[in-house]
N, C-alpha and C. Protein backbone atom coordinates (compact mmCIF):
# COMPACT_ATOMS: atom_id res chain seq x y z
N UNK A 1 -136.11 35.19 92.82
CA UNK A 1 -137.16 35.88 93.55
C UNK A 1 -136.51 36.72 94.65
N UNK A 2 -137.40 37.86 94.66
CA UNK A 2 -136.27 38.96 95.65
C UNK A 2 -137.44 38.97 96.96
N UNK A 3 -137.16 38.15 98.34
CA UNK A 3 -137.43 38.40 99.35
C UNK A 3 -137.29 39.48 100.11
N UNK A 4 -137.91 40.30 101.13
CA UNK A 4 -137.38 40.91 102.11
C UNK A 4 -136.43 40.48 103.16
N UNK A 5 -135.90 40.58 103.56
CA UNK A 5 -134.47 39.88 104.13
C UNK A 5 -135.25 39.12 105.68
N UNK A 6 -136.33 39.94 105.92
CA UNK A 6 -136.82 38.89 107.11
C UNK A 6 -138.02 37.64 106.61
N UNK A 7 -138.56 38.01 105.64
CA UNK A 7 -139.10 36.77 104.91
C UNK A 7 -137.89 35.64 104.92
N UNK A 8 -136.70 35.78 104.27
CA UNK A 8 -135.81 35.33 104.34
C UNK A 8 -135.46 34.35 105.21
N UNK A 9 -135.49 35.21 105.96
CA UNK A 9 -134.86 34.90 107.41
C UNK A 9 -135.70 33.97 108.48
N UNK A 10 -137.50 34.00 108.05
CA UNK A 10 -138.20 33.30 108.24
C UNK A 10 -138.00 31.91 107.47
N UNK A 11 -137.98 31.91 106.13
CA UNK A 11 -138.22 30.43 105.58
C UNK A 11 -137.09 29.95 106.09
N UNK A 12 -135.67 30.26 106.42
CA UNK A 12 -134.39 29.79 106.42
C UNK A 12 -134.72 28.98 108.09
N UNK A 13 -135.55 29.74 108.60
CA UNK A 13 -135.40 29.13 110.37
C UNK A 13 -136.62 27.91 110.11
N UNK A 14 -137.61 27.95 109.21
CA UNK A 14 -138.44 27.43 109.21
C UNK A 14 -137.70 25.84 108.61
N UNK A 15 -137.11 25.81 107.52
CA UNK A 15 -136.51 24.60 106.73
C UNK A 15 -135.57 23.60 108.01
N UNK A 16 -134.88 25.11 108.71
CA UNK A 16 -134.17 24.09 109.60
C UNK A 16 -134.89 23.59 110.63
N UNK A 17 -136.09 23.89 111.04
CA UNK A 17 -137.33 23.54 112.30
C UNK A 17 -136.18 24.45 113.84
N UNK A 18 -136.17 25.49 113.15
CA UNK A 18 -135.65 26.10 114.29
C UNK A 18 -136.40 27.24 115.03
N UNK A 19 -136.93 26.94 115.95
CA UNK A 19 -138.22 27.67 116.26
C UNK A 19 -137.87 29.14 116.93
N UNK A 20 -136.37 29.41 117.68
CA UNK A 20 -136.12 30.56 118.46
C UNK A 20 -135.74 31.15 117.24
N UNK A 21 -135.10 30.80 116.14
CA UNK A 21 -134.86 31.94 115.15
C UNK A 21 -136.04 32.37 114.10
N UNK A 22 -136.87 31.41 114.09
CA UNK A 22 -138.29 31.76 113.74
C UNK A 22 -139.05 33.07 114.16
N UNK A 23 -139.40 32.32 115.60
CA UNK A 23 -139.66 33.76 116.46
C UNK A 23 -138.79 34.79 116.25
N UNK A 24 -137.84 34.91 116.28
CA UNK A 24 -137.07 36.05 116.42
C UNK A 24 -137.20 36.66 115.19
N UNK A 25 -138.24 36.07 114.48
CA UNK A 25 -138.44 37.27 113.24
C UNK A 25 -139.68 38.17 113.51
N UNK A 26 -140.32 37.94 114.55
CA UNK A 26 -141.52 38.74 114.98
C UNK A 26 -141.53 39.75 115.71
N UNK A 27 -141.92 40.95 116.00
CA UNK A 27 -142.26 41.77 117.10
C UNK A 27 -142.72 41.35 118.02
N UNK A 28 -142.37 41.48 118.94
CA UNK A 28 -143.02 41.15 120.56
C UNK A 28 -144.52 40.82 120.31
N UNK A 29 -144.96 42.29 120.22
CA UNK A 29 -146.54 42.11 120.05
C UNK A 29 -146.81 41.61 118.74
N UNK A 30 -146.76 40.97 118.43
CA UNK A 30 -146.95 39.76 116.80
C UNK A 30 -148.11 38.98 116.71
N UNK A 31 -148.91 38.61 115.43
CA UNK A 31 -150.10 38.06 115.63
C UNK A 31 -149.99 37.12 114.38
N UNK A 32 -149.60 35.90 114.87
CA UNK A 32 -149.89 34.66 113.72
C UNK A 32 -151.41 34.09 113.97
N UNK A 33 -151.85 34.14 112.47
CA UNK A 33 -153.33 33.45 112.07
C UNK A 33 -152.88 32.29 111.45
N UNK A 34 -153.39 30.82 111.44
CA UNK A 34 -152.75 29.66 111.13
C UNK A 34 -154.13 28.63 111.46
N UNK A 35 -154.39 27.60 110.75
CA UNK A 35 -154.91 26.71 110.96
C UNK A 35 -156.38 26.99 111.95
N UNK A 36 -157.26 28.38 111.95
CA UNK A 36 -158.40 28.97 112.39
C UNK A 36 -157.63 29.27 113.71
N UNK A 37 -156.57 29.14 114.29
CA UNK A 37 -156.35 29.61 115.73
C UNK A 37 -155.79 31.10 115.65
N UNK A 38 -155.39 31.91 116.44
CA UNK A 38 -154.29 33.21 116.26
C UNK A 38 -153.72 33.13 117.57
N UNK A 39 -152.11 32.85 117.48
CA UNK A 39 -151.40 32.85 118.27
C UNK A 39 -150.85 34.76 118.66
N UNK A 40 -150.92 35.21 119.91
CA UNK A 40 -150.48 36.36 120.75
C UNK A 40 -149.25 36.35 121.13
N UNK A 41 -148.13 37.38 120.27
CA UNK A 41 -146.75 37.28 121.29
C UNK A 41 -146.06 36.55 120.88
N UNK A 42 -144.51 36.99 120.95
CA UNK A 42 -143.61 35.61 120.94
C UNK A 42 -144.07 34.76 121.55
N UNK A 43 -144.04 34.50 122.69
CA UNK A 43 -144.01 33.26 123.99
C UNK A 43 -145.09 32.37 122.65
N UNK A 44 -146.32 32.83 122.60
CA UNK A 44 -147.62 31.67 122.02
C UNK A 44 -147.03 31.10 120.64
N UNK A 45 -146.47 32.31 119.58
CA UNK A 45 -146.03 32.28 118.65
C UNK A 45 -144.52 30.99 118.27
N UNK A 46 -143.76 31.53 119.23
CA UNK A 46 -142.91 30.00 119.93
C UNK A 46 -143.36 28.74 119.84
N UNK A 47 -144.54 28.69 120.98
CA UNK A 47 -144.83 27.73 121.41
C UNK A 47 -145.58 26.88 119.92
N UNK A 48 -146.72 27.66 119.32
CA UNK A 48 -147.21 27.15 117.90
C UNK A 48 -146.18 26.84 117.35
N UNK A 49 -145.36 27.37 117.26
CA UNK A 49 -144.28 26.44 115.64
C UNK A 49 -143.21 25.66 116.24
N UNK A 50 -142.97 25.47 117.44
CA UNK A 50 -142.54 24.39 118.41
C UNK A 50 -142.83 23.40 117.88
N UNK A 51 -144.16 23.41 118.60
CA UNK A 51 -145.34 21.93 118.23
C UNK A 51 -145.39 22.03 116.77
N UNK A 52 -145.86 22.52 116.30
CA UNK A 52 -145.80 22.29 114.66
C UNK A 52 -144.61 21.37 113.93
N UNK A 53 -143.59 22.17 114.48
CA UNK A 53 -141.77 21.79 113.93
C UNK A 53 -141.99 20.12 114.14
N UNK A 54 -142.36 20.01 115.41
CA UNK A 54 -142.04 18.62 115.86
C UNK A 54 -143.45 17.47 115.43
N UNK A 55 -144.24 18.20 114.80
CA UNK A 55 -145.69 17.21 114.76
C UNK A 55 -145.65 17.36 112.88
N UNK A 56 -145.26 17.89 112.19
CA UNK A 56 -145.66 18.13 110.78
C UNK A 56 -144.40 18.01 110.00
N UNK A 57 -143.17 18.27 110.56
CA UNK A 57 -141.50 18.92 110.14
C UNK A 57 -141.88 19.58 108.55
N UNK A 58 -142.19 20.34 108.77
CA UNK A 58 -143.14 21.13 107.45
C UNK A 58 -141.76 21.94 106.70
N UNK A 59 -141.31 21.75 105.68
CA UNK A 59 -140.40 22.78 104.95
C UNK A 59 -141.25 23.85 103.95
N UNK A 60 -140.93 24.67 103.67
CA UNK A 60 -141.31 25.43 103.01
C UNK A 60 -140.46 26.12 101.84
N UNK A 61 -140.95 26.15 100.37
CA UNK A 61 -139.75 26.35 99.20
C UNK A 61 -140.68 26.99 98.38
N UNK A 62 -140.84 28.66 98.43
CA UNK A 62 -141.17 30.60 97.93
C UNK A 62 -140.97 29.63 96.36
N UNK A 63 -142.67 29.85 95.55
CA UNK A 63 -142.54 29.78 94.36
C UNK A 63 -143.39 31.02 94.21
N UNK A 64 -143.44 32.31 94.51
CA UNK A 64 -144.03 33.29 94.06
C UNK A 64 -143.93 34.29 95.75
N UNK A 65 -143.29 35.90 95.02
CA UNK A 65 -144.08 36.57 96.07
C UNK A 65 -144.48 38.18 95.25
N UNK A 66 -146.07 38.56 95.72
CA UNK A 66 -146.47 39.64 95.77
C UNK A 66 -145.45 41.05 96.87
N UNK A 67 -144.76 41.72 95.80
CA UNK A 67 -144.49 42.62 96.62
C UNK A 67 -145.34 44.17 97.31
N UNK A 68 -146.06 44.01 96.50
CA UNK A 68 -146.83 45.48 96.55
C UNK A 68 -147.85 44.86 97.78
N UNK A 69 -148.71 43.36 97.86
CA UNK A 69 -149.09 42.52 99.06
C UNK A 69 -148.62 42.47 100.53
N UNK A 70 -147.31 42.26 99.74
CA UNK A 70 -146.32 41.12 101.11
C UNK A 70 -147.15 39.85 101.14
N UNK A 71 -147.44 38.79 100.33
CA UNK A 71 -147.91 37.98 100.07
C UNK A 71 -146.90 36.42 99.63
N UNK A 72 -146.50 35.93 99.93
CA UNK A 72 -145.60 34.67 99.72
C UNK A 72 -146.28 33.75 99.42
N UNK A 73 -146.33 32.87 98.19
CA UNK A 73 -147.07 31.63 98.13
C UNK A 73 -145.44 30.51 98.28
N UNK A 74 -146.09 29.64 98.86
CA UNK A 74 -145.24 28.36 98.90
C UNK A 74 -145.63 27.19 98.97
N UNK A 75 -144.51 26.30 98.48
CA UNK A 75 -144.73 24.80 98.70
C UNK A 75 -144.13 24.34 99.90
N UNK A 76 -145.67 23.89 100.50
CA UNK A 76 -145.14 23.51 101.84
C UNK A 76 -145.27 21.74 101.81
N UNK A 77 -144.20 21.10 102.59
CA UNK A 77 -144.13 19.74 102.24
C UNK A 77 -143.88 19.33 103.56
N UNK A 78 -144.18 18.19 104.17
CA UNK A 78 -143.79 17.85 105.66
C UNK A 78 -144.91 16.72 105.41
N UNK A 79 -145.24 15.90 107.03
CA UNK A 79 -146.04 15.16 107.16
C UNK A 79 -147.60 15.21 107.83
N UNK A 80 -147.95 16.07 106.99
CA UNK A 80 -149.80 16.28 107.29
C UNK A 80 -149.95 16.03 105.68
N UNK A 81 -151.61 15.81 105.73
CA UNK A 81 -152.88 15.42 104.79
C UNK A 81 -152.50 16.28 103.74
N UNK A 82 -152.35 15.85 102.57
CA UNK A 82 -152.06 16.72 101.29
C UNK A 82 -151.20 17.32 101.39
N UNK A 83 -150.13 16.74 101.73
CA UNK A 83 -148.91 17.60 101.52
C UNK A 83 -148.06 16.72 100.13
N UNK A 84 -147.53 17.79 99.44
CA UNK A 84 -147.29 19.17 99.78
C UNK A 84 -148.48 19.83 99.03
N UNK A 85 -148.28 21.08 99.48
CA UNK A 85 -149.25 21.99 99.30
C UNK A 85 -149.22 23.33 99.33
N UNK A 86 -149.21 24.19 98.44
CA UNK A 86 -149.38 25.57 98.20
C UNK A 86 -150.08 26.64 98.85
N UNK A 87 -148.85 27.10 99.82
CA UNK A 87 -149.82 28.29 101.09
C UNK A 87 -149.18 29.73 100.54
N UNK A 88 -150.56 30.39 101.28
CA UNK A 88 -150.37 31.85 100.95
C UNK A 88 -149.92 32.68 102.06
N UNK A 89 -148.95 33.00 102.72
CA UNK A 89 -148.12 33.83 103.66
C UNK A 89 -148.18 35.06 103.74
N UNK A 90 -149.34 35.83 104.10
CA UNK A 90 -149.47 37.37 104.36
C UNK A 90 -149.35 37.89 105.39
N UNK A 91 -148.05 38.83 104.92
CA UNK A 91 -147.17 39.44 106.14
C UNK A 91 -147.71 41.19 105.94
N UNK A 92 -147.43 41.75 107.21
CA UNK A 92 -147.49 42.68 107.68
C UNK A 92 -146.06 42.95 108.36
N UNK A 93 -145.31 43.82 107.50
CA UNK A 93 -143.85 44.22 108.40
C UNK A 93 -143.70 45.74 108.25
N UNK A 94 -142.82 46.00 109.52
CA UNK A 94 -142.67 46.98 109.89
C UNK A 94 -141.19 46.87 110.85
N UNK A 95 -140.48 48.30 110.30
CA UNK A 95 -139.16 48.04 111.51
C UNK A 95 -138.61 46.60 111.44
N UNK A 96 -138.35 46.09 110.38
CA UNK A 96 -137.56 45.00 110.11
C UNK A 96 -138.40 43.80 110.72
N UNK A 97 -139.49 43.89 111.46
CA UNK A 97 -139.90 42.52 112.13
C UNK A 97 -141.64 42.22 111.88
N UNK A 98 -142.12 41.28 111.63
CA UNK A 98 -143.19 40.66 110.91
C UNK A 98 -144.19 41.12 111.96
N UNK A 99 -145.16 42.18 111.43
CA UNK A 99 -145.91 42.11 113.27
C UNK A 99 -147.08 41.36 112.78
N UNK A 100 -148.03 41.07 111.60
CA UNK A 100 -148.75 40.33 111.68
C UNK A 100 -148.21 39.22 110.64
N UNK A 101 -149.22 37.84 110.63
CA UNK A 101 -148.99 36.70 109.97
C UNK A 101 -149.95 35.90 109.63
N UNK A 102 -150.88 35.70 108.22
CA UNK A 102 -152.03 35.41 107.87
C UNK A 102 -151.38 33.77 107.44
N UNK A 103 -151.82 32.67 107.27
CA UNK A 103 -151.50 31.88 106.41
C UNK A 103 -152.73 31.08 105.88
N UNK A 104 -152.79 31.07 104.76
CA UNK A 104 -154.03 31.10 103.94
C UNK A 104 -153.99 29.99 102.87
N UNK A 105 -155.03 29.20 102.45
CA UNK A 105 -154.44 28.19 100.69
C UNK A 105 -154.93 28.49 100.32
């Protein structure tokens, strides 16, 4: 499967629960949608997959992506209710960095 190199670069920070290289795949002004909330900004965006990393340790392993979308489905596995479980990752990129972030099942 042929990723965009910051998709990439997202699941790779995500597997390790590394949250500053996570963020650092976003634009400043960045907008993650997740679990009915929408996190504003690195700083919030941080802070959500912080807490997440440390409350769920959620990995994530790309069994499909829409390129013409920017759409990623994955198996996400960690410790919440029905896991694992198959999410839908709709990105919005631009200038190498993710400015929006839908996550959807």
């Amino acid at each position: 499967m042929n990723l965009p190199n910051i998709i990439s670069e997202l699941v790779k920070a995500q597997n390790e629960f590394d949250s500053a290289a996570y963020t650092n795949c976003f634009a400043e002004n960045a907008e993650v949608f997740d679990e009915g909330k929408t996190h504003n900004g690195k700083a919030e965006i941080e802070k959500w997959i912080d807490k997440s990393n440390k409350e769920y340790k959620a990995t994530m392993e790309p069994v499909d992506y829409d390129e013409k979308e920017d759409i990623l489905s994955a198996k996400v596995t960690g410790s919440f209710p029905g896991s694992p479980i198959i999410l839908k990752f709709h990105f919005d990129i631009a200038d190498g960095k993710i400015q929006h972030l839908k996550v959807t099942d």
